[in-house]
Protein backbone atom coordinates (compact mmCIF):
# COMPACT_ATOMS: atom_id res chain seq x y z
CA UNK A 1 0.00 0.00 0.00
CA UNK A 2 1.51 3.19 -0.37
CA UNK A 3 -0.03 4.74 3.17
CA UNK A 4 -1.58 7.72 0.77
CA UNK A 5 -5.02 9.33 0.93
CA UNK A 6 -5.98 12.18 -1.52
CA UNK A 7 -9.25 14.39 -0.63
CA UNK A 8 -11.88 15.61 -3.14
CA UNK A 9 -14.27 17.48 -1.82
CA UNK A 10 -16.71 20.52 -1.88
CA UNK A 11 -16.08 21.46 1.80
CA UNK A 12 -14.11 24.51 1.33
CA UNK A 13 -11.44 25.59 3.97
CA UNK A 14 -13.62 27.33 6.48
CA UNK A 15 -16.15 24.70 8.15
CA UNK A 16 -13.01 22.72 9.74
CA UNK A 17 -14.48 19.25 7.46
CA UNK A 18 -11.54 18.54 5.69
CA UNK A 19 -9.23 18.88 8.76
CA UNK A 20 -11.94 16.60 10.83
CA UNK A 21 -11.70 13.83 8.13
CA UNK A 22 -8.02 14.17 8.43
CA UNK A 23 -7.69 13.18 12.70
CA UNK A 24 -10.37 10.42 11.99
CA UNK A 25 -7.98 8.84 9.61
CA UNK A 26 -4.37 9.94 11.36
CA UNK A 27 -6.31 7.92 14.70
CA UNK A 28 -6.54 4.73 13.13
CA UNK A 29 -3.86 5.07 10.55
CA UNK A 30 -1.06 7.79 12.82
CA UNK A 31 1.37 7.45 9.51
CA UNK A 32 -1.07 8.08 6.67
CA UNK A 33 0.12 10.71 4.80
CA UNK A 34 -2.11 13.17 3.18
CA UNK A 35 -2.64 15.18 -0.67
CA UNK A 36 -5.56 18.01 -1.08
CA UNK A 37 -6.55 17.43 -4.63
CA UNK A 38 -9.39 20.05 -4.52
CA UNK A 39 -12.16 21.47 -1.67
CA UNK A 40 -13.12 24.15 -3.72
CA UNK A 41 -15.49 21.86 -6.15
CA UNK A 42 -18.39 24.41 -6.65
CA UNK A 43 -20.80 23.01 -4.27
CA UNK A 44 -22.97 19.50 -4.83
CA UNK A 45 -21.46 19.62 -8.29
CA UNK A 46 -20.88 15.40 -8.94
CA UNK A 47 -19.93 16.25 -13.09
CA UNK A 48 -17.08 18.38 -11.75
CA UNK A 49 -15.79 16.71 -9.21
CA UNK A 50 -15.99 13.29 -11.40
CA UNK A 51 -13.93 15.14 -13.81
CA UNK A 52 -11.04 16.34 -11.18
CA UNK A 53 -11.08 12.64 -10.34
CA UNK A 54 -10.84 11.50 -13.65
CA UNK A 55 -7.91 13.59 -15.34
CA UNK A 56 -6.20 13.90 -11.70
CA UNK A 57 -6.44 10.14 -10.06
CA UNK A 58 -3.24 8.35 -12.38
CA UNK A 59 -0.47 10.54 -10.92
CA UNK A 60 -0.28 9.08 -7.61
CA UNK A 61 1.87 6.03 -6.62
CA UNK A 62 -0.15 2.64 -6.82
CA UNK A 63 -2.08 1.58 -4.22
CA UNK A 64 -3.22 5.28 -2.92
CA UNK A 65 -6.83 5.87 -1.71
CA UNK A 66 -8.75 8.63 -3.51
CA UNK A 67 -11.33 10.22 -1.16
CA UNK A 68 -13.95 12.00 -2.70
CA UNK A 69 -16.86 13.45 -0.51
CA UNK A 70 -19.14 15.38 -2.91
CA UNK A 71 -23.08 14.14 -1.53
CA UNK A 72 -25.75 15.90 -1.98
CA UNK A 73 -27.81 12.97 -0.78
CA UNK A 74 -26.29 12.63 2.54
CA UNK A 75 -28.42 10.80 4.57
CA UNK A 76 -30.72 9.74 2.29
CA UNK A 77 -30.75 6.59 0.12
CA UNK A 78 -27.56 6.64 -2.15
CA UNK A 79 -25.20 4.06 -0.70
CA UNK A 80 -21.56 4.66 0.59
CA UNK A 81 -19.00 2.30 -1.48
CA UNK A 82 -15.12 1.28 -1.77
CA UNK A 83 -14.04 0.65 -5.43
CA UNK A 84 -10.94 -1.21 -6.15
CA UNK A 85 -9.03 -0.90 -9.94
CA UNK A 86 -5.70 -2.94 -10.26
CA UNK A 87 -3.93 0.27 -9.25
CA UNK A 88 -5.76 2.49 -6.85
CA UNK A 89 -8.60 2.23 -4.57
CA UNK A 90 -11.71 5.20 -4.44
CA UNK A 91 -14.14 5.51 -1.12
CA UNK A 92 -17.27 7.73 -1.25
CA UNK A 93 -20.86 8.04 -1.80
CA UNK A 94 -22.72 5.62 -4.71
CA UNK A 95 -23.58 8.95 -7.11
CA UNK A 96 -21.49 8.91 -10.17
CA UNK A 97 -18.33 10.75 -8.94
CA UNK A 98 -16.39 7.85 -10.05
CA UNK A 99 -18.18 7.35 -13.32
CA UNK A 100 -15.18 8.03 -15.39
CA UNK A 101 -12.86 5.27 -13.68
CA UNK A 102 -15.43 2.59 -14.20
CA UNK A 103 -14.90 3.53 -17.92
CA UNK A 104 -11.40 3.68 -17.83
CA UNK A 105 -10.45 0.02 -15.48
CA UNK A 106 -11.71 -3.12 -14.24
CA UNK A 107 -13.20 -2.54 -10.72
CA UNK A 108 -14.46 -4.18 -7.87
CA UNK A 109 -17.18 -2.17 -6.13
CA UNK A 110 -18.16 -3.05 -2.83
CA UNK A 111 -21.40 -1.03 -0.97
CA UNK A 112 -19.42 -0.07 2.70
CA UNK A 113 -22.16 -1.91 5.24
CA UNK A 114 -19.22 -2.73 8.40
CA UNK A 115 -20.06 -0.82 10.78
CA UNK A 116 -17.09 -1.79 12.25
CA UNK A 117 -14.79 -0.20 10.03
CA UNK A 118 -16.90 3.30 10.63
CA UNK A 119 -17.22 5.46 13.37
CA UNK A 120 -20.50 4.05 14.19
CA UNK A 121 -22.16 7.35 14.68
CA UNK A 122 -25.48 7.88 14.78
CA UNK A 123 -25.54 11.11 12.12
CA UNK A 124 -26.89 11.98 8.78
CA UNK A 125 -25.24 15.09 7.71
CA UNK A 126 -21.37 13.98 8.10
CA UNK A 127 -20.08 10.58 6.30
CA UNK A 128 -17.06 12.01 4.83
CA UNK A 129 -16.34 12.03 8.64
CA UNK A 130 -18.44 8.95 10.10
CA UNK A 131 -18.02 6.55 7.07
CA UNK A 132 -15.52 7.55 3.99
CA UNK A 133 -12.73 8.72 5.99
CA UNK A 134 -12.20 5.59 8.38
CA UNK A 135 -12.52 3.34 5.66
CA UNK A 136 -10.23 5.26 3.19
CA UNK A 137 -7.82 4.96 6.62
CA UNK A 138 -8.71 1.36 7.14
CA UNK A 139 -7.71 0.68 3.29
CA UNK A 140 -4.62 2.48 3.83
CA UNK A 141 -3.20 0.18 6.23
CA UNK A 142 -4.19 -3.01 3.83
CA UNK A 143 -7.33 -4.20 4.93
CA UNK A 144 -9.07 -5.75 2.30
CA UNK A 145 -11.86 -4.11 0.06
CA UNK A 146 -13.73 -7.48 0.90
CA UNK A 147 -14.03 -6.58 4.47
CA UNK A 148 -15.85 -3.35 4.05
CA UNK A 149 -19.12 -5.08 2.28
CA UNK A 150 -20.98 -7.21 -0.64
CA UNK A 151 -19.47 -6.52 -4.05
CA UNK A 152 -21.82 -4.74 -6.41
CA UNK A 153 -22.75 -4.69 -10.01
CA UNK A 154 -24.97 -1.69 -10.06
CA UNK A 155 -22.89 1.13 -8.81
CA UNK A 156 -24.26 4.57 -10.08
CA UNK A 157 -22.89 6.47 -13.76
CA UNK A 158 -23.28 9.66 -14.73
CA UNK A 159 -24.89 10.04 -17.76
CA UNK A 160 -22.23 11.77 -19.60
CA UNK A 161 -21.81 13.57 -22.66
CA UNK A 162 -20.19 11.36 -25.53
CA UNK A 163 -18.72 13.12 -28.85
CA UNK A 164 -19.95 11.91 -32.11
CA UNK A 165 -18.26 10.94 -34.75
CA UNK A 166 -18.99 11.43 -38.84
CA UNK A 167 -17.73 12.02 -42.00
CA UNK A 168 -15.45 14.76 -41.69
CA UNK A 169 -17.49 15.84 -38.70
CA UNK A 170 -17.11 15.55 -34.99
CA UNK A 171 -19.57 16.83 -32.36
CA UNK A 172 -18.42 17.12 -29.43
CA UNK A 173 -20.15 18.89 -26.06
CA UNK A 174 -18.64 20.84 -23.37
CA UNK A 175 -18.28 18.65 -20.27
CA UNK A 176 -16.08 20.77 -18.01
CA UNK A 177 -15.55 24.40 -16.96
CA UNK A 178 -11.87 25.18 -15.45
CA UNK A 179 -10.25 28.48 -12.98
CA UNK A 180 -9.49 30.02 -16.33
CA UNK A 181 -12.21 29.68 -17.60
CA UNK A 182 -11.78 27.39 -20.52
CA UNK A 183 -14.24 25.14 -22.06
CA UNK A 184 -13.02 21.42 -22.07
CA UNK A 185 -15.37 18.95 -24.53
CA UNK A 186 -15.22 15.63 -24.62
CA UNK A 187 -13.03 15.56 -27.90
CA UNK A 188 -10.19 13.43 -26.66
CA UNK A 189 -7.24 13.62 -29.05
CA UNK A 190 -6.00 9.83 -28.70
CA UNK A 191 -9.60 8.71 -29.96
CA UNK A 192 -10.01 11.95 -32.37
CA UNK A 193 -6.97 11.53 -34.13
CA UNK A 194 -7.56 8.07 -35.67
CA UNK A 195 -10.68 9.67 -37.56
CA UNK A 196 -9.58 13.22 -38.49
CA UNK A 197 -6.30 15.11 -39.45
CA UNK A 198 -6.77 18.29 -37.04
CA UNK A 199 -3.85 19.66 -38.74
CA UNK A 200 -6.55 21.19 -41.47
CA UNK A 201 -10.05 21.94 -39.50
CA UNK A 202 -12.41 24.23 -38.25
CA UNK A 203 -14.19 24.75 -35.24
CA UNK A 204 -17.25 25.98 -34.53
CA UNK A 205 -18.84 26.98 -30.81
CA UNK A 206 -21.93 28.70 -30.93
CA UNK A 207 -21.47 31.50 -33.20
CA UNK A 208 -17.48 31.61 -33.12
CA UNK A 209 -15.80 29.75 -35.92
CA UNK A 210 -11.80 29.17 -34.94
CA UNK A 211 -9.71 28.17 -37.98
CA UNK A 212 -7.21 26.10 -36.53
CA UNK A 213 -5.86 23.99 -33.37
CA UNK A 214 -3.19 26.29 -31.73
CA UNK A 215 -0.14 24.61 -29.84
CA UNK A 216 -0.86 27.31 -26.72
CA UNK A 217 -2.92 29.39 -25.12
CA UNK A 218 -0.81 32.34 -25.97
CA UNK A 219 -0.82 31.31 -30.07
CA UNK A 220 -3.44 33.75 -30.05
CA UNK A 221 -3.01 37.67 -28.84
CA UNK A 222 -4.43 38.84 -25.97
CA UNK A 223 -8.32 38.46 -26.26
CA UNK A 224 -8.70 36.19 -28.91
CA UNK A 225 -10.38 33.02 -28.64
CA UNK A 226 -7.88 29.85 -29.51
CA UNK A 227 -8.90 26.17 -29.75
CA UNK A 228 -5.92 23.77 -28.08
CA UNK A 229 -4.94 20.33 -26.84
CA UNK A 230 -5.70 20.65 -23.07
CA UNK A 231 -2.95 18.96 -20.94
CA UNK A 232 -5.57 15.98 -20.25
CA UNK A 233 -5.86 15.06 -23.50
CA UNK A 234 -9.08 17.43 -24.46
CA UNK A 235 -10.24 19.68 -27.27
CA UNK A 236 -10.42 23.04 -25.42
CA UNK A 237 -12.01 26.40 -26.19
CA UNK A 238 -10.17 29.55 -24.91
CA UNK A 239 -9.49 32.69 -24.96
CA UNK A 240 -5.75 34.15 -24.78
CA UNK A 241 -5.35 36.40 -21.38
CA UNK A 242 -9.09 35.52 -21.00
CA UNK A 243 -12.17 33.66 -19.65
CA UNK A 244 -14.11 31.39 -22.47
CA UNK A 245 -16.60 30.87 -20.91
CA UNK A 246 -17.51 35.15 -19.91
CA UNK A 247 -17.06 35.89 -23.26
CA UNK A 248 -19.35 33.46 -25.28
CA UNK A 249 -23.06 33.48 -24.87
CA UNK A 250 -24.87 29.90 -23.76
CA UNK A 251 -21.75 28.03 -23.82
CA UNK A 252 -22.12 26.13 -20.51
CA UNK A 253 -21.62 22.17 -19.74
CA UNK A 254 -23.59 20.46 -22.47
CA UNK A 255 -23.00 23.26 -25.14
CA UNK A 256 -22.14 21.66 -28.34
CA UNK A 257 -18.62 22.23 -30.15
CA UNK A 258 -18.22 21.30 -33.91
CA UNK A 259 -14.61 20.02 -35.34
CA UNK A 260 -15.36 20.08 -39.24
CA UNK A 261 -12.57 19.02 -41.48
CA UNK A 262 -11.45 21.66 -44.20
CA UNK A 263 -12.14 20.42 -47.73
């Protein structure tokens, strides 16, 4: 095991819930060591924080726990759940944050129902305190993902955007909204590449047409809108010393983007 938790969260750093999380764990695991991946997901927003998780959870030595405590049904029905991949292991509520990683490995998901391996308090408002974080602990010193609960075949997805793929067309959709405000689709250049030569396209979001995929960000001067290769591996709309996303009308998560080859 490599003794590692990472935290994904919506918490902020004000309420004292990430730092709570953290004793639970350092009690029953006192040389766990800790990474903040984000606490400033915008609030009950699953899609976002599935996407940190997705382009973030590969970078970390094998065998770390990813911790992800985005619930807006706390305390109701959803279930809590451990998820095993051959590489890392992911605790947190049954929702869809870890929709992407079921696409992306085999998994074993098991629905947490131990009490033992909680804090066996008698609260609905906390389980990144009272469930997630002793178990992420627990798996951090080695105890199996068996112990925690029955496996399950139904764990919750997202229903996520998907680009499509024509002649000399792709439609893609914007699935993610960064700092900078850039517009990230779900054009993955790996997958795009086999079907199109991007080295002689178009692209068209709402009513801006951008002639060409720039190497950077700063390809284009200040204020103009440039279309790159996102470090993660996505088709990204920007805008050079700008915000995307301020600048063009309706183009929110789900907005579609066009890639259109040149004839």
């Amino acid at each position: 095991m490599a003794n590692l938790v990472t935290l994904t969260t919506d918490f902020g750093d004000s309420q004292g819930c990430v730092g709570i999380m953290k004793g639970v764990m350092a009690c029953i695991n006192l040389n766990v060591k800790f990474i903040d991946m984000a606490h400033d997901i915008p609030s009950h927003d699953v899609f976002h924080a599935a996407f940190v998780l997705k382009t973030a959870y590969r970078y970390f030595p094998e065998g770390t726990v990813h911790l992800a405590v985005v619930d807006p049904g706390v305390g109701g029905s959803r279930r809590p759940i451990a998820v095993r991949t051959d590489r890392y292991y992911f605790v947190g509520p049954d929702n869809g944050l870890f929709t992407y990683i079921y696409g992306e490995n085999e998994f074993d998901a098991r629905e947490i129902t131990e009490a033992k391996y909680t804090l066996g308090v008698d609260s609905t408002t906390f389980d990144g305190r009272d469930i997630f974080a002793p178990v992420a602990a627990y798996l951090s010193l080695g105890v199996s993902i068996e112990q925690f609960g029955q496996e399950m075949s139904d764990p919750v997805r997202l229903d996520i955007y998907r680009p499509e793929y024509g002649k000399g067309l792709i439609k893609g959709h914007v699935i993610h909204i960064d700092q900078f405000g850039n517009l990230i689709t779900d054009i993955e250049r790996d997958e795009s590449e086999q079907v199109m030569d991007f080295r002689d396209v178009r692209i068209r979001a709402g009513d801006l047409v951008i002639e060409t995929v720039s190497g950077a960000y700063s390809d284009g001067p200040p204020g103009e809108p440039v279309c790159v290769w996102g470090s993660h591996g996505h088709l990204e709309v920007a805008v050079s010393q700008g915000r995307a996303v301020d600048s063009m009308e309706g183009m929110d998560r789900g907005a579609e983007v066009f890639v259109q080859a040149n004839e």
